[in-house]
N, C-alpha and C. Protein backbone atom coordinates (compact mmCIF):
# COMPACT_ATOMS: atom_id res chain seq x y z
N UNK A 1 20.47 90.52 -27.89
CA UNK A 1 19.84 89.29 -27.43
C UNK A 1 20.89 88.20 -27.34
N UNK A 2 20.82 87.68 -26.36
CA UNK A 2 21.72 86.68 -25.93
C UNK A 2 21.56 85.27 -26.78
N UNK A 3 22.53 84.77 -27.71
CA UNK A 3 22.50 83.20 -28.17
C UNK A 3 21.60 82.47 -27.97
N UNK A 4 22.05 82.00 -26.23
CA UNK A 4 21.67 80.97 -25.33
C UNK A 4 19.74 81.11 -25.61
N UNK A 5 19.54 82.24 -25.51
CA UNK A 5 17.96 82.61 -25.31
C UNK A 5 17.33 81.73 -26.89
N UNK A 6 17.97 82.83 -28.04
CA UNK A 6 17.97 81.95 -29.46
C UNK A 6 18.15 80.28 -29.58
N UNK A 7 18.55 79.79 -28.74
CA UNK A 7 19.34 78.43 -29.34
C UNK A 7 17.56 77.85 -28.14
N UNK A 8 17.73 78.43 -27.17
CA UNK A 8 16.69 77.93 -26.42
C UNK A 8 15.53 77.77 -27.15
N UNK A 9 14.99 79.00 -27.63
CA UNK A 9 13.78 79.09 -28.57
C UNK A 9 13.32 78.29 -29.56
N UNK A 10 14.63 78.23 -30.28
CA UNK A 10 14.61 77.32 -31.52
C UNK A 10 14.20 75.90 -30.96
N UNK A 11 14.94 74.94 -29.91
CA UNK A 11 14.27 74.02 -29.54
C UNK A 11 12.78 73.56 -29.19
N UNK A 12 12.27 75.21 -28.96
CA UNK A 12 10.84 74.67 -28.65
C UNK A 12 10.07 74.57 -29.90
N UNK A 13 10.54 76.28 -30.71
CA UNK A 13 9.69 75.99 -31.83
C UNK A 13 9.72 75.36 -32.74
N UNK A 14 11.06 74.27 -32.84
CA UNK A 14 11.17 73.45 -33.92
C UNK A 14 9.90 72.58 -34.02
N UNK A 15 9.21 72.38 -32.78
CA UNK A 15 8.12 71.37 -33.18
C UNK A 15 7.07 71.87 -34.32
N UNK A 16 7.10 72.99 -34.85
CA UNK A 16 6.59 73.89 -36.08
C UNK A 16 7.63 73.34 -37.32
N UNK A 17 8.62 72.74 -36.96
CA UNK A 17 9.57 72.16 -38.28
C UNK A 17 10.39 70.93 -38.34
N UNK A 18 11.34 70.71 -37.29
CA UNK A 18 11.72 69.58 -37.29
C UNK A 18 11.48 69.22 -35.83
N UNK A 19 10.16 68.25 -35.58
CA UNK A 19 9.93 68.43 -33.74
C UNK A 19 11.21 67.28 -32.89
N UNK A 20 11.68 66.49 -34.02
CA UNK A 20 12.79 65.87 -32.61
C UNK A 20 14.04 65.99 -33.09
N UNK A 21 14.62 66.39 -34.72
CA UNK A 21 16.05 66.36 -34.82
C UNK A 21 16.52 67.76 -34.19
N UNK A 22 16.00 68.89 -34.26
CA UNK A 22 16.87 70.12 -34.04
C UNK A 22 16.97 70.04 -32.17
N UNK A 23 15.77 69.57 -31.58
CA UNK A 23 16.43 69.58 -29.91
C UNK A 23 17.70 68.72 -29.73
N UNK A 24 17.27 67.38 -30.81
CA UNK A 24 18.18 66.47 -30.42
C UNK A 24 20.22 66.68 -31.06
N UNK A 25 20.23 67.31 -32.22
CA UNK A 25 21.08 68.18 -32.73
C UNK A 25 21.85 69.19 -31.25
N UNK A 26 20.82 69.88 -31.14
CA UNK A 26 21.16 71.02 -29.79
C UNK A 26 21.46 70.47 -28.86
N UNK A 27 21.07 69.43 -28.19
CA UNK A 27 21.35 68.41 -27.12
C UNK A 27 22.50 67.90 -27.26
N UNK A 28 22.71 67.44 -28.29
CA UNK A 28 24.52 66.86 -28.79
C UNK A 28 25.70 67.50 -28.79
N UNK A 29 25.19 69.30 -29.43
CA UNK A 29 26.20 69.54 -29.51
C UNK A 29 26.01 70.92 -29.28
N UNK A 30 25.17 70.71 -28.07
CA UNK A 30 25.03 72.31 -27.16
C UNK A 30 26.15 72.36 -26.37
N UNK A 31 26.47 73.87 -26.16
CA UNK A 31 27.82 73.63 -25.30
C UNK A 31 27.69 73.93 -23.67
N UNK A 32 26.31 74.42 -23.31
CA UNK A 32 26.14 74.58 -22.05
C UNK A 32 24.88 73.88 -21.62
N UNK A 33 24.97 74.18 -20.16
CA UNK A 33 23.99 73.36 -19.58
C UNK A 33 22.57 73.63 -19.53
N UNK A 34 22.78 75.01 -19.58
CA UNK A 34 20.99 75.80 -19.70
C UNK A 34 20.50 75.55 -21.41
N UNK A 35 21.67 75.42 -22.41
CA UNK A 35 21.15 74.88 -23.76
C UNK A 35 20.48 73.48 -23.63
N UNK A 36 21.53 72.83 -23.38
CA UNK A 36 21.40 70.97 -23.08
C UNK A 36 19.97 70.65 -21.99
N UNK A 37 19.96 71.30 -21.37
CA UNK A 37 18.39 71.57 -20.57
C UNK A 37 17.15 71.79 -21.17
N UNK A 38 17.14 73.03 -21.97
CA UNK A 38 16.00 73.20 -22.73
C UNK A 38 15.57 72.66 -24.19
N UNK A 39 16.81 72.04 -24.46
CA UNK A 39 16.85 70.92 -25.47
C UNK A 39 16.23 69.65 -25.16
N UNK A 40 16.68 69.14 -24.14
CA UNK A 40 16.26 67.88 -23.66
C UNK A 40 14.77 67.93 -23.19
N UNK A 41 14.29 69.03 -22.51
CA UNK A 41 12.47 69.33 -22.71
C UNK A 41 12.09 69.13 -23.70
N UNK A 42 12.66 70.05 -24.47
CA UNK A 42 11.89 70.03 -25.59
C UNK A 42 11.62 68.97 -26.51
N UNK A 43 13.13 67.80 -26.38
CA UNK A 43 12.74 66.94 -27.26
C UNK A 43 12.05 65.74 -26.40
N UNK A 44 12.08 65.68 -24.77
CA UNK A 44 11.17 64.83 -24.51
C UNK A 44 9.56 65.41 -24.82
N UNK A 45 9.08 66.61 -24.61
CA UNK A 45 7.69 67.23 -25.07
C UNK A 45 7.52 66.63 -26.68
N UNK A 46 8.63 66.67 -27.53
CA UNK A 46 8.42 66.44 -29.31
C UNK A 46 8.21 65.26 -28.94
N UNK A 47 8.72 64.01 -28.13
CA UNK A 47 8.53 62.26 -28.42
C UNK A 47 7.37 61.98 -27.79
N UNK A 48 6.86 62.56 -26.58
CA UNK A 48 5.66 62.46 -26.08
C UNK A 48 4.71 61.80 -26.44
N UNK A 49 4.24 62.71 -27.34
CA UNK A 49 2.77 62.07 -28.24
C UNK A 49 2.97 61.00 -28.62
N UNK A 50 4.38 60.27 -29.52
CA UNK A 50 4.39 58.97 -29.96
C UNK A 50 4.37 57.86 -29.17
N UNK A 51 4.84 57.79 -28.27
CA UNK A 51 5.09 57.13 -26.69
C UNK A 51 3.99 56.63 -26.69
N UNK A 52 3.15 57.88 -25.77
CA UNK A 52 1.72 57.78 -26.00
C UNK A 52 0.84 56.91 -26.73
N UNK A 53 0.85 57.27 -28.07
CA UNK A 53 0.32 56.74 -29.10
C UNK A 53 0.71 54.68 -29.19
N UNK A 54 1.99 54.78 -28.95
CA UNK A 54 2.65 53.23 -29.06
C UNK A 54 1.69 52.34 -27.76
N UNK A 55 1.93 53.27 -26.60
CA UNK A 55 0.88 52.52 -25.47
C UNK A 55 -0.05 52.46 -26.00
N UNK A 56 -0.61 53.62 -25.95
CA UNK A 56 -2.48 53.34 -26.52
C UNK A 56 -3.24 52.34 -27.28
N UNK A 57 -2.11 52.40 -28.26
CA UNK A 57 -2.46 50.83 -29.04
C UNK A 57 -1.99 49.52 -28.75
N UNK A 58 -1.04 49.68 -27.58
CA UNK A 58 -0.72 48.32 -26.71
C UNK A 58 -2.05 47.75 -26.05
N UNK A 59 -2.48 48.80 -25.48
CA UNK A 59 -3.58 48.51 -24.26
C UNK A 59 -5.05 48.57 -25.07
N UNK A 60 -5.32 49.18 -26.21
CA UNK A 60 -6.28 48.79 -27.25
C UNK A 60 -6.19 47.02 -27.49
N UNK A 61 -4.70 46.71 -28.25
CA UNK A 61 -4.75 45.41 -28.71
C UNK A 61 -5.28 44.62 -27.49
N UNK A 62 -4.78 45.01 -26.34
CA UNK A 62 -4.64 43.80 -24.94
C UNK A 62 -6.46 43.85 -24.99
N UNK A 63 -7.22 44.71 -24.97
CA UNK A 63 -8.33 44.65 -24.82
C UNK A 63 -9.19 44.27 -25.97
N UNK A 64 -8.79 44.70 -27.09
CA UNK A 64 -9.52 43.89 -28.48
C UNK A 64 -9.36 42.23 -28.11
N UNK A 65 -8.28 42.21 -27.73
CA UNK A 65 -8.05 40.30 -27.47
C UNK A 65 -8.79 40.03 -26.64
N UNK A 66 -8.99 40.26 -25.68
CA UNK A 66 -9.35 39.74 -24.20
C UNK A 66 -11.08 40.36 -23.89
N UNK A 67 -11.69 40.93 -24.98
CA UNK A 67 -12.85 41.21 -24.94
C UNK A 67 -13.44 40.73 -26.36
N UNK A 68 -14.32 40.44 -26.54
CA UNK A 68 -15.53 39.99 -27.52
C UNK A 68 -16.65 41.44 -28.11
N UNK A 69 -16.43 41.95 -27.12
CA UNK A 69 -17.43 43.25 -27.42
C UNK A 69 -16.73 44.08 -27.80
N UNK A 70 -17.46 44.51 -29.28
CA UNK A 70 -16.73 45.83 -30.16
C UNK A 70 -17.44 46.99 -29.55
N UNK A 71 -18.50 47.15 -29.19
CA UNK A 71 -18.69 48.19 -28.17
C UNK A 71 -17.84 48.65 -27.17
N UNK A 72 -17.19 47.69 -26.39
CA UNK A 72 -16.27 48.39 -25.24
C UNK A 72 -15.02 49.23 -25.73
N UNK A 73 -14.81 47.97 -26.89
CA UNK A 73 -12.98 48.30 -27.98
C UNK A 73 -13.24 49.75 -28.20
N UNK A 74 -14.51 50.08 -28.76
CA UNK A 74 -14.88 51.39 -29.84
C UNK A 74 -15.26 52.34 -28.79
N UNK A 75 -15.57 51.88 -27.23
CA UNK A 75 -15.87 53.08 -26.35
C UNK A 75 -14.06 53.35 -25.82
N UNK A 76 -13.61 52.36 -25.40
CA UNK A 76 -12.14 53.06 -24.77
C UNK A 76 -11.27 53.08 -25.90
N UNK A 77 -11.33 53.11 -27.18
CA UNK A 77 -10.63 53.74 -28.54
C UNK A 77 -10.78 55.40 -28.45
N UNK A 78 -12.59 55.50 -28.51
CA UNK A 78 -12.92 57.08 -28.53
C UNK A 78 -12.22 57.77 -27.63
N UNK A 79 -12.33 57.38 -26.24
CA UNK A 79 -11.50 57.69 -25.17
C UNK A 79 -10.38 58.01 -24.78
N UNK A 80 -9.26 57.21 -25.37
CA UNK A 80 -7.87 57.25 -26.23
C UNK A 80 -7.48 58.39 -27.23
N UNK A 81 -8.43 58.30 -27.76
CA UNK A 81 -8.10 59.05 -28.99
C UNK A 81 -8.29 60.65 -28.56
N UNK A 82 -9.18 60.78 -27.96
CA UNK A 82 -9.50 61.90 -27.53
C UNK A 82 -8.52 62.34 -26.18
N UNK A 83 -8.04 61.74 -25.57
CA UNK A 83 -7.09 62.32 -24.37
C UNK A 83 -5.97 61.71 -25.70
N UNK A 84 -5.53 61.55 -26.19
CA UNK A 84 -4.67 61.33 -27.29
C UNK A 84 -4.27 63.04 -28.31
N UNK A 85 -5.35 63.17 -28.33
CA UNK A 85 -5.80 64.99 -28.88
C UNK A 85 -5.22 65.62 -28.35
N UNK A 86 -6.07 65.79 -26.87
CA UNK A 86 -5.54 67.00 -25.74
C UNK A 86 -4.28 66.74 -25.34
N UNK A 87 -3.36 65.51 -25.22
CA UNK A 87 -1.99 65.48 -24.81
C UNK A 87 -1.48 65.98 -25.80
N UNK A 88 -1.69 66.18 -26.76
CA UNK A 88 -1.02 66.67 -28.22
C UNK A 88 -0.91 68.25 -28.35
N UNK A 89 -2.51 68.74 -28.40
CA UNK A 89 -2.40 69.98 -28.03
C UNK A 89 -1.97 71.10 -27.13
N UNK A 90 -1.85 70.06 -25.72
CA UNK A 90 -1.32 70.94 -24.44
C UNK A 90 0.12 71.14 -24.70
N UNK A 91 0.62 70.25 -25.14
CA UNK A 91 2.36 69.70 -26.06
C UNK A 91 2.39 70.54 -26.73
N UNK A 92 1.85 70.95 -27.97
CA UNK A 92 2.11 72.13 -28.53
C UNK A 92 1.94 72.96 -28.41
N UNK A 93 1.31 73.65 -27.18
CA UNK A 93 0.71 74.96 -26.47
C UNK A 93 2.28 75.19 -25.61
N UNK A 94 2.55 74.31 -25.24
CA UNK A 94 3.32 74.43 -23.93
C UNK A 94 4.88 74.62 -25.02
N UNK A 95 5.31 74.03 -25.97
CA UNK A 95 6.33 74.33 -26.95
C UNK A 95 6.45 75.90 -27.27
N UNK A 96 5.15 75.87 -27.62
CA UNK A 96 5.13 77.27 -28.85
C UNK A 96 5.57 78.52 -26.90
N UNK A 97 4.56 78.57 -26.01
CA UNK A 97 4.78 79.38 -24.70
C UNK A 97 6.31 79.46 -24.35
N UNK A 98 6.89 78.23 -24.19
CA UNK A 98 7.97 78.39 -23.77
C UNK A 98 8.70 78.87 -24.65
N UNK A 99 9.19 78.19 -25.97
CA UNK A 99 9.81 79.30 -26.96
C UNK A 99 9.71 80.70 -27.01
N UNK A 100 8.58 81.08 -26.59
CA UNK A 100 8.11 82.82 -26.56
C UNK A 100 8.74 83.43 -25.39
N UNK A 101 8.98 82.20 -24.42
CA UNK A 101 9.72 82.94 -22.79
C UNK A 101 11.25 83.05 -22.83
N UNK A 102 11.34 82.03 -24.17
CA UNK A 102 13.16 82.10 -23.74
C UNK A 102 13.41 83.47 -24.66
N UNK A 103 12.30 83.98 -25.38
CA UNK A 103 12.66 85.19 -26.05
C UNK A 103 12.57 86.14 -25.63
N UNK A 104 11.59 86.43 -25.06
CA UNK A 104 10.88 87.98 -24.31
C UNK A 104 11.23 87.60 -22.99
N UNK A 105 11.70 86.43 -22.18
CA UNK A 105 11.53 86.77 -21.09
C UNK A 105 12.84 87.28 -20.55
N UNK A 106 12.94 87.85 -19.55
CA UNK A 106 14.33 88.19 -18.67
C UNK A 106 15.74 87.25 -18.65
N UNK A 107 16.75 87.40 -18.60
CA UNK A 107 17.65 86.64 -17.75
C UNK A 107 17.49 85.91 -16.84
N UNK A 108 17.44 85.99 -15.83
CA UNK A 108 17.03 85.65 -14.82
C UNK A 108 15.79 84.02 -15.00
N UNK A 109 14.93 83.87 -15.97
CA UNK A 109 14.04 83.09 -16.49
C UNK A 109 14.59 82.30 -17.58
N UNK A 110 15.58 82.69 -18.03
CA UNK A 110 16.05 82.03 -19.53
C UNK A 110 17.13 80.87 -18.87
N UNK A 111 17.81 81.55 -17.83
CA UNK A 111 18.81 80.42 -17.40
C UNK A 111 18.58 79.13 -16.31
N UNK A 112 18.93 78.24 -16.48
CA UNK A 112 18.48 77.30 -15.37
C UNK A 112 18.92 77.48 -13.93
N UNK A 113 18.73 77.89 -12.97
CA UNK A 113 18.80 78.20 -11.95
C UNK A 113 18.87 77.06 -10.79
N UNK A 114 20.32 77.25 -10.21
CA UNK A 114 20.37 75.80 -9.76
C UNK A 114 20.58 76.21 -7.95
């Protein structure tokens, strides 16, 4: 089994251990471009959710201010929170898959193809 495939993997499944230092580690001081590639997915997929999360509560506050009704706050909170979930889960669906491809899958799939 080829390194490159290993070093690939590890970036995805770190989000099972360390989800942004080991891409970002591999990213620094990967020595090729198909490493430095699947590193840099992976650790934009690991920052994702927080991003996310930092807006969500931007555009919560803007609307707690600028509305009077705790009904609306508490309907587009639920709303948030819940596509807040599923961006999380598809994120870690899509980590754990790809880690499994840079292992089992072919050559041909493991390298970035330019």
């Amino acid at each position: 089994m080829n390194n490159h495939k290993i070093v690939n993997a590890l970036s995805y499944f770190s989000i099972l251990f360390a989800p942004v230092l080991v891409p970002l580690f591999i990213w620094v001081f990967g020595e090729s471009r198909d490493v430095k590639h699947h590193s840099k997915v992976a650790l934009f997929t690991h920052i994702l959710p927080t991003i996310s999360i930092f807006f969500t509560f931007c555009i919560l506050s803007l609307v707690a201010v600028s509305t009077d009704s705790s009904n609306t706050v508490g309907f587009i909170a639920f709303g948030a929170i819940v596509v807040l979930i599923i961006l999380t889960a598809v994120l870690f669906l899509f980590n754990l898959i790809q880690g499994v491809r840079m292992l089992v899958g072919r050559e041909e799939d493991a390298f970035l193809t330019e």
